[in-house]
N, C-alpha and C. Protein backbone atom coordinates (compact mmCIF):
# COMPACT_ATOMS: atom_id res chain seq x y z
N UNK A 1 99.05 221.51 64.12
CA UNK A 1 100.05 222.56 64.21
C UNK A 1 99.39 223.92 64.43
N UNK A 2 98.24 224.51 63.56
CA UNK A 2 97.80 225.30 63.70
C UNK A 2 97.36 225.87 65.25
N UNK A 3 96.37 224.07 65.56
CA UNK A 3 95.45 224.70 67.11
C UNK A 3 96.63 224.94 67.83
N UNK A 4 97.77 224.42 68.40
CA UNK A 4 99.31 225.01 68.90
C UNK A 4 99.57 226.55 69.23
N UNK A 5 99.78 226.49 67.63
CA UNK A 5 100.16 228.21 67.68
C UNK A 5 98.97 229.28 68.01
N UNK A 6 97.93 228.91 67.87
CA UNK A 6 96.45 229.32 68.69
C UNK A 6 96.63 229.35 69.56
N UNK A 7 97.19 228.47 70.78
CA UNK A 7 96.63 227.93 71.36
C UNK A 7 97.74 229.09 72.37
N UNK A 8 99.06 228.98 71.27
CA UNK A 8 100.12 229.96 72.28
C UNK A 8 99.49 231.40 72.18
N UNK A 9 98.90 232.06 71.06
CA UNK A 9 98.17 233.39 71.17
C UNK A 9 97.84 233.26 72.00
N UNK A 10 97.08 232.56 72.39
CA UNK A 10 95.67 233.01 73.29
C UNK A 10 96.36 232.52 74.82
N UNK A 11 97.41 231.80 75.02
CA UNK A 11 98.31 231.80 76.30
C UNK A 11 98.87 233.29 76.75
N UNK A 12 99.54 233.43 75.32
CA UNK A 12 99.59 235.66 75.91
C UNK A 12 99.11 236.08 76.41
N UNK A 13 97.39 236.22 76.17
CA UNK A 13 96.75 236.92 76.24
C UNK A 13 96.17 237.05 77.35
N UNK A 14 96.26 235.70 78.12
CA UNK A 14 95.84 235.17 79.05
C UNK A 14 96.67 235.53 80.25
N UNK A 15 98.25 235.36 80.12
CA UNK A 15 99.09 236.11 80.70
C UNK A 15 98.79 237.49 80.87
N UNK A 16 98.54 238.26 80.16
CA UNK A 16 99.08 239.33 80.31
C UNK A 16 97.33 240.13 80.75
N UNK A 17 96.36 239.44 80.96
CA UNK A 17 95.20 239.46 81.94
C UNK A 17 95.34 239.00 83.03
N UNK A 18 96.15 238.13 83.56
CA UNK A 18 96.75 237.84 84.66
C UNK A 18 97.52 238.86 85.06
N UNK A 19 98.61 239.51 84.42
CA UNK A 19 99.71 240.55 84.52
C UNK A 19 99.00 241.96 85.18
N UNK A 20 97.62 242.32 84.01
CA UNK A 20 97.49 243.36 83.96
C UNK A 20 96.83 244.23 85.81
N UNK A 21 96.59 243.06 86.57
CA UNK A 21 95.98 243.71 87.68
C UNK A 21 94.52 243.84 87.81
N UNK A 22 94.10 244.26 86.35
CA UNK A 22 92.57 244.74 85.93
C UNK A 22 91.59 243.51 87.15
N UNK A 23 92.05 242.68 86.96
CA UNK A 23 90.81 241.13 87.61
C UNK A 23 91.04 240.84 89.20
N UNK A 24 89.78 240.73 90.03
CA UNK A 24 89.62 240.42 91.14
C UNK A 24 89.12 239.36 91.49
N UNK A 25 89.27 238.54 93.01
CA UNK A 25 88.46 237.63 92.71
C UNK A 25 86.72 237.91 92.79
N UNK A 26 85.74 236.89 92.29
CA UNK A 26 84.45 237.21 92.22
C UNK A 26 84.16 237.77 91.63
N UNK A 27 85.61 238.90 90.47
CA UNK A 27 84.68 239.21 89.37
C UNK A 27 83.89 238.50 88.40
N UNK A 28 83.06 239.05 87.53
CA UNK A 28 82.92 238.73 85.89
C UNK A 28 83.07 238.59 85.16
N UNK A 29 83.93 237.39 84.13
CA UNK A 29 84.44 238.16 83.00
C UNK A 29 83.67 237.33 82.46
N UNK A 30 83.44 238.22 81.12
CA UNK A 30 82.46 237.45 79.85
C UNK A 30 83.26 237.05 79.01
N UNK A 31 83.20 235.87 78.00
CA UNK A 31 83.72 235.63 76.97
C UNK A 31 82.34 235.24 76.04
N UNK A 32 83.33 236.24 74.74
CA UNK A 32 82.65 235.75 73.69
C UNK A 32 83.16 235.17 72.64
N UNK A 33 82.90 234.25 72.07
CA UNK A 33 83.82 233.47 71.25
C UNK A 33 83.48 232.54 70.22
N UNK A 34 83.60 233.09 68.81
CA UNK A 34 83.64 232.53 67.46
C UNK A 34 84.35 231.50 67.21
N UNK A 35 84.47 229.92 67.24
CA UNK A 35 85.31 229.09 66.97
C UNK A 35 85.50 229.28 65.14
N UNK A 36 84.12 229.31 64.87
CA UNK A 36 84.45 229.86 63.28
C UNK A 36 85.41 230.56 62.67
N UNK A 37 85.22 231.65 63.19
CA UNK A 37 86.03 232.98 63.16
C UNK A 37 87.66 232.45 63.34
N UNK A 38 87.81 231.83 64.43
CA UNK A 38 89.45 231.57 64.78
C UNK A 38 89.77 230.85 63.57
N UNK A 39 89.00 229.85 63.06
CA UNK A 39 89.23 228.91 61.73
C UNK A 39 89.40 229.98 60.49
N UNK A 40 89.14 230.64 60.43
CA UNK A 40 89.20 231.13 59.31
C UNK A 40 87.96 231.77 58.79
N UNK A 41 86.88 231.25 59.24
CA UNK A 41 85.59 230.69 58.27
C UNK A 41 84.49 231.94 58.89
N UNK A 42 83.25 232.08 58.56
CA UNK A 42 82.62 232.97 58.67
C UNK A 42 82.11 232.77 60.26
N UNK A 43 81.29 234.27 61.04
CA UNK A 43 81.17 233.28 62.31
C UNK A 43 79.65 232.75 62.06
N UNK A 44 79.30 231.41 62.80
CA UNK A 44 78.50 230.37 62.87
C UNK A 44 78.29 229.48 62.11
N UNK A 45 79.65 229.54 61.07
CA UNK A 45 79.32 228.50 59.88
C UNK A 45 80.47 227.16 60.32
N UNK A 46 81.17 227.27 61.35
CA UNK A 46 82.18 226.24 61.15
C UNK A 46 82.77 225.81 62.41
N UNK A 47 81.70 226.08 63.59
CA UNK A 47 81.85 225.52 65.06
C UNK A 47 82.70 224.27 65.54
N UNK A 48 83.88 224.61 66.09
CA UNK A 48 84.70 223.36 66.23
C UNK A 48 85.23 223.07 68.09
N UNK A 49 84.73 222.01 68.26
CA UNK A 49 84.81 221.60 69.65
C UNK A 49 85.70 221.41 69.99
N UNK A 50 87.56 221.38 68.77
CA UNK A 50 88.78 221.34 69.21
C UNK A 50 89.49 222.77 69.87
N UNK A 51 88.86 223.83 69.28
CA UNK A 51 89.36 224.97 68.86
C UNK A 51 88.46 225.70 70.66
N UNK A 52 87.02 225.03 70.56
CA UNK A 52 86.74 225.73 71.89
C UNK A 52 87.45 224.93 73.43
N UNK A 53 87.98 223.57 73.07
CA UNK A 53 88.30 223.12 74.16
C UNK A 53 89.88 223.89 74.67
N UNK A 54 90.71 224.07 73.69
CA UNK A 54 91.81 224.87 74.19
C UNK A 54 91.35 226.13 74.52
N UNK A 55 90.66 226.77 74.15
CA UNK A 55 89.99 228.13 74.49
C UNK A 55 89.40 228.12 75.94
N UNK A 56 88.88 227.28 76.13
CA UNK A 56 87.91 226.76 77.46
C UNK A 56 89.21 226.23 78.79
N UNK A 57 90.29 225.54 78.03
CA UNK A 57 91.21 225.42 79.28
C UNK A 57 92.19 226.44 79.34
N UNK A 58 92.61 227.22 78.67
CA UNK A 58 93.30 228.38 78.69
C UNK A 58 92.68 229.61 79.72
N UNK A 59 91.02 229.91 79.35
CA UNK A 59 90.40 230.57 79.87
C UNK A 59 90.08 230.23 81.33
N UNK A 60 90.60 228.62 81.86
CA UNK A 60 89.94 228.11 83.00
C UNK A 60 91.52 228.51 83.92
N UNK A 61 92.80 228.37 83.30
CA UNK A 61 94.02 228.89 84.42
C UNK A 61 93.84 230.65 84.22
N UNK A 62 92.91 231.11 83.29
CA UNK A 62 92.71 232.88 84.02
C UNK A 62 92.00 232.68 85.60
N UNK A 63 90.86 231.88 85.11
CA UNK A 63 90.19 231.25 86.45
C UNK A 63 90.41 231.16 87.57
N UNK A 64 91.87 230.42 87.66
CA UNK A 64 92.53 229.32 88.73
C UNK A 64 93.55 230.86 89.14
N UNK A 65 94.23 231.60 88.56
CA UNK A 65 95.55 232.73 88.45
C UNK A 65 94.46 233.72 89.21
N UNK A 66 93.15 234.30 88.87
CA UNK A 66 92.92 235.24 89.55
C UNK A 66 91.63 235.37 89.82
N UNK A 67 90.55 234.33 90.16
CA UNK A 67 89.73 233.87 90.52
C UNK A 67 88.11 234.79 90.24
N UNK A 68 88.43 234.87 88.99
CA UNK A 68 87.12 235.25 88.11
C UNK A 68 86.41 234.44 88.08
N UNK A 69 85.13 234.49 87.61
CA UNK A 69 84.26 234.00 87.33
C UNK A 69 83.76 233.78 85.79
N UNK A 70 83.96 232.83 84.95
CA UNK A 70 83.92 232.51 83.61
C UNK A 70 82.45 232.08 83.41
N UNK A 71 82.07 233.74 82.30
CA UNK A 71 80.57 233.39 81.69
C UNK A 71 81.07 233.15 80.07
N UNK A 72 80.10 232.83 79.39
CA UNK A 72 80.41 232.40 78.38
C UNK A 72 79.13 232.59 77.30
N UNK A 73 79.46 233.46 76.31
CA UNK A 73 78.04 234.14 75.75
C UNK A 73 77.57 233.39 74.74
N UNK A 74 76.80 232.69 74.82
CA UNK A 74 76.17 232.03 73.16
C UNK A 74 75.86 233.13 72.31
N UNK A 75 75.50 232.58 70.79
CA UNK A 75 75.57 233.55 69.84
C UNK A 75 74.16 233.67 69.80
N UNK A 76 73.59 234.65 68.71
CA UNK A 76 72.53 235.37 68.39
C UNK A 76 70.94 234.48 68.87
N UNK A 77 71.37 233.31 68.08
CA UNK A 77 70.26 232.58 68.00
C UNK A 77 69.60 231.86 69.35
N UNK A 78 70.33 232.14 70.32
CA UNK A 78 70.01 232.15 72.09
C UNK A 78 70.17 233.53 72.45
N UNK A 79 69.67 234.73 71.72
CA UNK A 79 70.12 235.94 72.15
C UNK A 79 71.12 236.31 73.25
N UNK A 80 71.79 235.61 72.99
CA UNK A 80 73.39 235.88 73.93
C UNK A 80 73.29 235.49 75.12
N UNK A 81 72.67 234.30 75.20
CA UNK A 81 72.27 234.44 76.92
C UNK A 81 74.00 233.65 77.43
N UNK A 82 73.83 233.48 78.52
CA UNK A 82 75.07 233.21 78.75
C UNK A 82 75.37 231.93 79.86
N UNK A 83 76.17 231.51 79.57
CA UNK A 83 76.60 229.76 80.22
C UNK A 83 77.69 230.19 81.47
N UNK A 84 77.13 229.76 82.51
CA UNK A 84 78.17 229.73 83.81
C UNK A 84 77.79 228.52 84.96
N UNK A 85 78.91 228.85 85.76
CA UNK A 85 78.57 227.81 86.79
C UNK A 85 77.74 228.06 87.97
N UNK A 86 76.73 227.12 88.02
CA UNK A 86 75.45 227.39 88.92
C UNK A 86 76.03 228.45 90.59
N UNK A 87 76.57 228.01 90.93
CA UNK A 87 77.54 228.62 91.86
C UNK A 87 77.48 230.09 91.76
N UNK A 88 77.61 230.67 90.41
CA UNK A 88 78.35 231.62 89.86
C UNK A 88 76.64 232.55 90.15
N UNK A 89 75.76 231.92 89.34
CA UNK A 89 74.16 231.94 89.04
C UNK A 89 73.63 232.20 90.07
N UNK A 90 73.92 231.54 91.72
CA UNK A 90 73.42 231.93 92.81
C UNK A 90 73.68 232.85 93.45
N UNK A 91 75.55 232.94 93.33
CA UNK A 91 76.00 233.91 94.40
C UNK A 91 75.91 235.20 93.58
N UNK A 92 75.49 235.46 92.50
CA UNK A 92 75.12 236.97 91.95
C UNK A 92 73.39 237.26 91.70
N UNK A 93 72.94 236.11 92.67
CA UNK A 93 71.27 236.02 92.41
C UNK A 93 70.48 236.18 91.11
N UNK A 94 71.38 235.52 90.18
CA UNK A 94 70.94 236.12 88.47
C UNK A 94 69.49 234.81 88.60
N UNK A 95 68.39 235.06 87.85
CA UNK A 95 67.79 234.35 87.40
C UNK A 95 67.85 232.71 86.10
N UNK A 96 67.73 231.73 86.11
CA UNK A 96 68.20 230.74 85.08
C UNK A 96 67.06 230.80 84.05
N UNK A 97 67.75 230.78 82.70
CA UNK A 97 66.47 230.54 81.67
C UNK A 97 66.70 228.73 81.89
N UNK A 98 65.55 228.60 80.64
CA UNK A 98 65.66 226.98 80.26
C UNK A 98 66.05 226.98 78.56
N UNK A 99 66.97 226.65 78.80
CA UNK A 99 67.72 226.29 77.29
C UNK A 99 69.06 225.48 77.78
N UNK A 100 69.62 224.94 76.79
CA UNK A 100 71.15 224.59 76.66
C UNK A 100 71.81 224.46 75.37
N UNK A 101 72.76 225.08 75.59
CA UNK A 101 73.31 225.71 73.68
C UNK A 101 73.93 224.38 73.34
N UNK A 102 73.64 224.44 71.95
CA UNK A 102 74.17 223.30 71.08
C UNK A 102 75.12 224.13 70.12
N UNK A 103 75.78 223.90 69.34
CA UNK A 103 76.89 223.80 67.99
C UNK A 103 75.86 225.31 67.15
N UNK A 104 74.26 224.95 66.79
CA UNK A 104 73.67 225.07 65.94
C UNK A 104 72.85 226.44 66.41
N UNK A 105 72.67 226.36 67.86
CA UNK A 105 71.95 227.48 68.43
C UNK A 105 72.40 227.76 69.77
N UNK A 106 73.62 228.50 69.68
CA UNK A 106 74.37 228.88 71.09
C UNK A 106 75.35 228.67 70.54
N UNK A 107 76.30 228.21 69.70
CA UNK A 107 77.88 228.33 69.64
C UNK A 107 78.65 226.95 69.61
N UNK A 108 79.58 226.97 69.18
CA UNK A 108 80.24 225.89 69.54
C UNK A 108 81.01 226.23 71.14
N UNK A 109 81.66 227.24 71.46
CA UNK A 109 82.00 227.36 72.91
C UNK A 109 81.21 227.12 73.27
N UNK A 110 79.80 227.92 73.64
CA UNK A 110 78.85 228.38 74.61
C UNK A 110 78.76 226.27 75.19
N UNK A 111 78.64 225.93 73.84
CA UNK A 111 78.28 224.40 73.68
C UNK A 111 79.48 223.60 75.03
N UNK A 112 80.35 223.63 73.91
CA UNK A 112 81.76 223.34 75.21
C UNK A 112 81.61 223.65 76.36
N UNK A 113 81.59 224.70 77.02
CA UNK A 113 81.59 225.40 78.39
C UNK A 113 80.28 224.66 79.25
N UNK A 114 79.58 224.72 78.44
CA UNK A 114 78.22 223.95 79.33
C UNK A 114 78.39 222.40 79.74
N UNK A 115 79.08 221.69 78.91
CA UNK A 115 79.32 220.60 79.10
C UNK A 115 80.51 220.26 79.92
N UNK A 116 81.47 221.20 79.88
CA UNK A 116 82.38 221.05 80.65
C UNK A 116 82.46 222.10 82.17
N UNK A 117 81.60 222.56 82.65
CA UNK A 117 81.25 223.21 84.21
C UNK A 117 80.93 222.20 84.69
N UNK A 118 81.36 222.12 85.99
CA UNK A 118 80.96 221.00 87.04
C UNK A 118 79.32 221.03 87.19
N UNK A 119 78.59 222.13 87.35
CA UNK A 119 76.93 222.20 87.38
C UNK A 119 76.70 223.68 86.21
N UNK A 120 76.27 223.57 85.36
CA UNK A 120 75.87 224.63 84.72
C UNK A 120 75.11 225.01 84.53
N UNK A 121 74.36 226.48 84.42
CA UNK A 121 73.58 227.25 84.36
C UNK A 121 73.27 228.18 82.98
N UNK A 122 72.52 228.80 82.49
CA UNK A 122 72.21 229.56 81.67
C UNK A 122 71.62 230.77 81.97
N UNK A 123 71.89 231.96 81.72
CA UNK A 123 71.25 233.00 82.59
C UNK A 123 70.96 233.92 81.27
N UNK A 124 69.98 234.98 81.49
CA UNK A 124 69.98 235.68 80.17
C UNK A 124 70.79 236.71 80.30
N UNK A 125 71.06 237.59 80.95
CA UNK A 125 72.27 238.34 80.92
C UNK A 125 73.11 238.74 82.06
N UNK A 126 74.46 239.17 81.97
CA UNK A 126 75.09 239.89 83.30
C UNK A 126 75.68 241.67 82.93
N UNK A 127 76.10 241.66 83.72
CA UNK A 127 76.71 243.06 83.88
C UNK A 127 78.51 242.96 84.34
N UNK A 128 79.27 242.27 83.89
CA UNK A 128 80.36 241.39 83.49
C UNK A 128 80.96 242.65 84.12
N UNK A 129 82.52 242.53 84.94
CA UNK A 129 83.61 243.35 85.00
C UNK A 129 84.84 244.00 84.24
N UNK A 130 84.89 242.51 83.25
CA UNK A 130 85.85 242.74 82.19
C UNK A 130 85.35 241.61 81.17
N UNK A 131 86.40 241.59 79.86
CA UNK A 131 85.98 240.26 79.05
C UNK A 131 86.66 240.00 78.01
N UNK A 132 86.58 239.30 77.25
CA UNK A 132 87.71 239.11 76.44
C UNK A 132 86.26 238.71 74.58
N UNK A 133 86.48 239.33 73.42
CA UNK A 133 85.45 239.09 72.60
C UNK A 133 86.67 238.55 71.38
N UNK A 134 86.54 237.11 71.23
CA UNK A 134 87.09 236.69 69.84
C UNK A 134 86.38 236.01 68.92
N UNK A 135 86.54 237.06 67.63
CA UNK A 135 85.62 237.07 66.66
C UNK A 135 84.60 237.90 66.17
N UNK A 136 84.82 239.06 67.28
CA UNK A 136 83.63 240.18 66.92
C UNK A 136 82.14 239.85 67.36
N UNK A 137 82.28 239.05 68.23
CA UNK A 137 80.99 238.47 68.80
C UNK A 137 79.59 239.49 69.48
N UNK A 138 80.16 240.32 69.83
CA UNK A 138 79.70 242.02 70.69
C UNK A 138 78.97 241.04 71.82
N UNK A 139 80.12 241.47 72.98
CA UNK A 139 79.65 241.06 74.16
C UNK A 139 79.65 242.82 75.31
N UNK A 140 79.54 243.74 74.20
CA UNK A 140 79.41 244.84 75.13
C UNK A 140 78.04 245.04 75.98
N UNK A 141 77.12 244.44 75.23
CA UNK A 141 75.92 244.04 75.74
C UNK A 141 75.72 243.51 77.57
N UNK A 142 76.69 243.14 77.91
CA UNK A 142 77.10 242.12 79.10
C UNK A 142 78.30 242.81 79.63
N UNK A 143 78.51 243.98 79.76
CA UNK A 143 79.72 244.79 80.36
C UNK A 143 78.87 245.47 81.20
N UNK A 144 79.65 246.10 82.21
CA UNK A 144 79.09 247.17 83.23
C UNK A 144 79.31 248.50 82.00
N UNK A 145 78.49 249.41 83.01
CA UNK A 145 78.08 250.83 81.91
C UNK A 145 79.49 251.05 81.29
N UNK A 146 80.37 251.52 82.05
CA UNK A 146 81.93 252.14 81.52
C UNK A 146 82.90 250.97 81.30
N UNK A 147 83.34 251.14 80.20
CA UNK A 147 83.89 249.80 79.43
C UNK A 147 85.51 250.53 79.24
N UNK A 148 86.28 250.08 79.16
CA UNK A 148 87.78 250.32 79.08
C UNK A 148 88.25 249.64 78.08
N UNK A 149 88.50 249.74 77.09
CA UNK A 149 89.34 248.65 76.01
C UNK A 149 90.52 248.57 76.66
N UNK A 150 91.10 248.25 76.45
CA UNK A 150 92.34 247.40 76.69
C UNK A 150 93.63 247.14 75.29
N UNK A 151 94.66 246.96 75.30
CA UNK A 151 95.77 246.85 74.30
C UNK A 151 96.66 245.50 74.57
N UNK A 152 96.82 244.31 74.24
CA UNK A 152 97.47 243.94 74.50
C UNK A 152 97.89 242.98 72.87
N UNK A 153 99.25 242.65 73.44
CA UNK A 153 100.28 242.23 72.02
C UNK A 153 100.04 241.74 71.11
N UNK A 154 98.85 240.45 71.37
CA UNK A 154 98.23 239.82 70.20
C UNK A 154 97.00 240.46 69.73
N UNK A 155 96.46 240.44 68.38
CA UNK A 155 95.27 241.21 67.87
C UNK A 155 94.55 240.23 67.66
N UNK A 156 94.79 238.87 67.31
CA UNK A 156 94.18 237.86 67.05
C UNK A 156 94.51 236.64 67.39
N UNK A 157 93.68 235.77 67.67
CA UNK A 157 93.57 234.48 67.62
C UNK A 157 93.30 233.83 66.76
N UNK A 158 93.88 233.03 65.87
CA UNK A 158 94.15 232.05 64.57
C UNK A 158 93.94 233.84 63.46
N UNK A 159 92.53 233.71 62.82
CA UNK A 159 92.23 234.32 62.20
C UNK A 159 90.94 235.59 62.81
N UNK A 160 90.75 235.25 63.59
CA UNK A 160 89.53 235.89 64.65
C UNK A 160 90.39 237.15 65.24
N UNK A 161 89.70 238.56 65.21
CA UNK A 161 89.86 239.34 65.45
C UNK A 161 89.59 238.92 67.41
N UNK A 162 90.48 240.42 68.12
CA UNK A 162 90.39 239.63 69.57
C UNK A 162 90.03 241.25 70.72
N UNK A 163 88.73 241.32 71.20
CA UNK A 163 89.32 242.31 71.47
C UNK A 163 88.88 242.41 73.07
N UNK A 164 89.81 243.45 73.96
CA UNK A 164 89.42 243.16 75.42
C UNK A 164 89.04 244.74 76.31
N UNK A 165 87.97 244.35 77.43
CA UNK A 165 87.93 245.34 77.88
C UNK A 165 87.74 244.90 79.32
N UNK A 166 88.04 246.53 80.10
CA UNK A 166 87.84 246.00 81.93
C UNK A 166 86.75 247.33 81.93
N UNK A 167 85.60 247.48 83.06
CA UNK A 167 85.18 248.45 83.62
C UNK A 167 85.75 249.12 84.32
N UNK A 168 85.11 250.73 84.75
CA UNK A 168 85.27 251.20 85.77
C UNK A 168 84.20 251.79 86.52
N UNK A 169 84.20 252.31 87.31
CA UNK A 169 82.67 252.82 88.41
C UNK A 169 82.78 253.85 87.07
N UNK A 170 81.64 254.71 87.30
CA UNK A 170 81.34 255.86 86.43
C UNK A 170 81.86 257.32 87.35
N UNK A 171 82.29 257.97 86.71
CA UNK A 171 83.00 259.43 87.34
C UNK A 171 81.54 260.07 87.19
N UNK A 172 81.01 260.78 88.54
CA UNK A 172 79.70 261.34 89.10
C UNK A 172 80.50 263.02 89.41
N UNK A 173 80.03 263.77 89.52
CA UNK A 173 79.60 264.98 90.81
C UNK A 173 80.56 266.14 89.97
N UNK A 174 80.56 266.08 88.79
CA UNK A 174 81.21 267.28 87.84
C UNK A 174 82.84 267.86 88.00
N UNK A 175 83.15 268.80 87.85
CA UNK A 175 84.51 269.51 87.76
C UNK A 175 84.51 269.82 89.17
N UNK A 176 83.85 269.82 90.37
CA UNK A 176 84.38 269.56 91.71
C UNK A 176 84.88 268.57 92.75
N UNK A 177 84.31 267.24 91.45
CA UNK A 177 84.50 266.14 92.27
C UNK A 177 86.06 265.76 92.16
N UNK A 178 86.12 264.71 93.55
CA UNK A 178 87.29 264.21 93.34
C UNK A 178 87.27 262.85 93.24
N UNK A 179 87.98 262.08 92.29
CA UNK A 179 88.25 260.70 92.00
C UNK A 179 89.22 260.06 92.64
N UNK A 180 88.59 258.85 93.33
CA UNK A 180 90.16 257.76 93.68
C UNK A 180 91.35 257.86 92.67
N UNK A 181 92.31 257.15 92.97
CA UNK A 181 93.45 256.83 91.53
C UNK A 181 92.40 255.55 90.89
């Protein structure tokens, strides 16, 4: 019952990143994501492969709706490197480490996501367009310079704090310049 009503949060949220316009195709988006955290439980103490698989197909129709590119940040103990699809790894010429996250060192997502990409990759970092962080994971690390938070209806997922941001280019050339809209 619980993963359900999770499962509808995080359908909002997902909507209304679809809604918002913010996403192009070929962007970036990073996710970072505490399965712990959504449980209730502290993050890295309680990694659950039910909790990342709805997370992982929810996050895959943002995918399919507006044709991002889904990275996926392991936690501390892989210094955040991040899980995508080889595809993803070439056409942004990122370099591959050698690792593959487990439950214990990388996450329970990071874990999920790797196993479930058609060819997957590990890269040590990106410079992401937008992203979505549940659980307090700090994936600002992996944003372009100017970060935008974002507001939308739900604050959380299960028990996991949720929070989202999009970039923008950086405003250059002082009180004469002029900016696009």
């Amino acid at each position: 019952m619980q993963l359900e009503q999770w499962r509808t949060e995080l359908r909002t949220l997902v909507d209304e990143w679809i809604d918002s316009g913010y996403l192009a195709e070929g962007n970036l988006f990073i996710i970072g994501c505490s399965t712990s955290e959504v449980a209730g439980e502290r993050i890295g103490t309680a990694g659950s492969e039910d909790i990342a698989a709805f997370i992982f197909d929810e996050l895959q129709r943002l995918k399919e709706k507006t044709g991002v590119a889904l990275c996926f940040q392991c936690c501390e103990h892989l210094n955040r490197a991040i899980v995508m699809e080889r595809a993803t790894m070439e056409r942004k010429q990122l370099e591959p480490v050698a690792v593959r996250p487990v439950r214990t060192a990388g996450g329970a997502m990071a874990e999920y996501a790797y196993n479930n990409f058609d060819e997957p990759a590990v890269v040590e970092a990106v410079q992401a367009d937008a992203g979505i962080d549940i659980g307090e994971t700090m994936i600002g690390m992996h944003l372009k310079a100017v970060a935008v938070p974002l507001r939308f209806s739900e604050k959380y997922i299960g028990h996991a704090r949720v929070t989202h941001a999009r970039t923008r280019p950086k405003l250059i050339g002082g009180p004469r310049a002029v900016y696009p809209e």
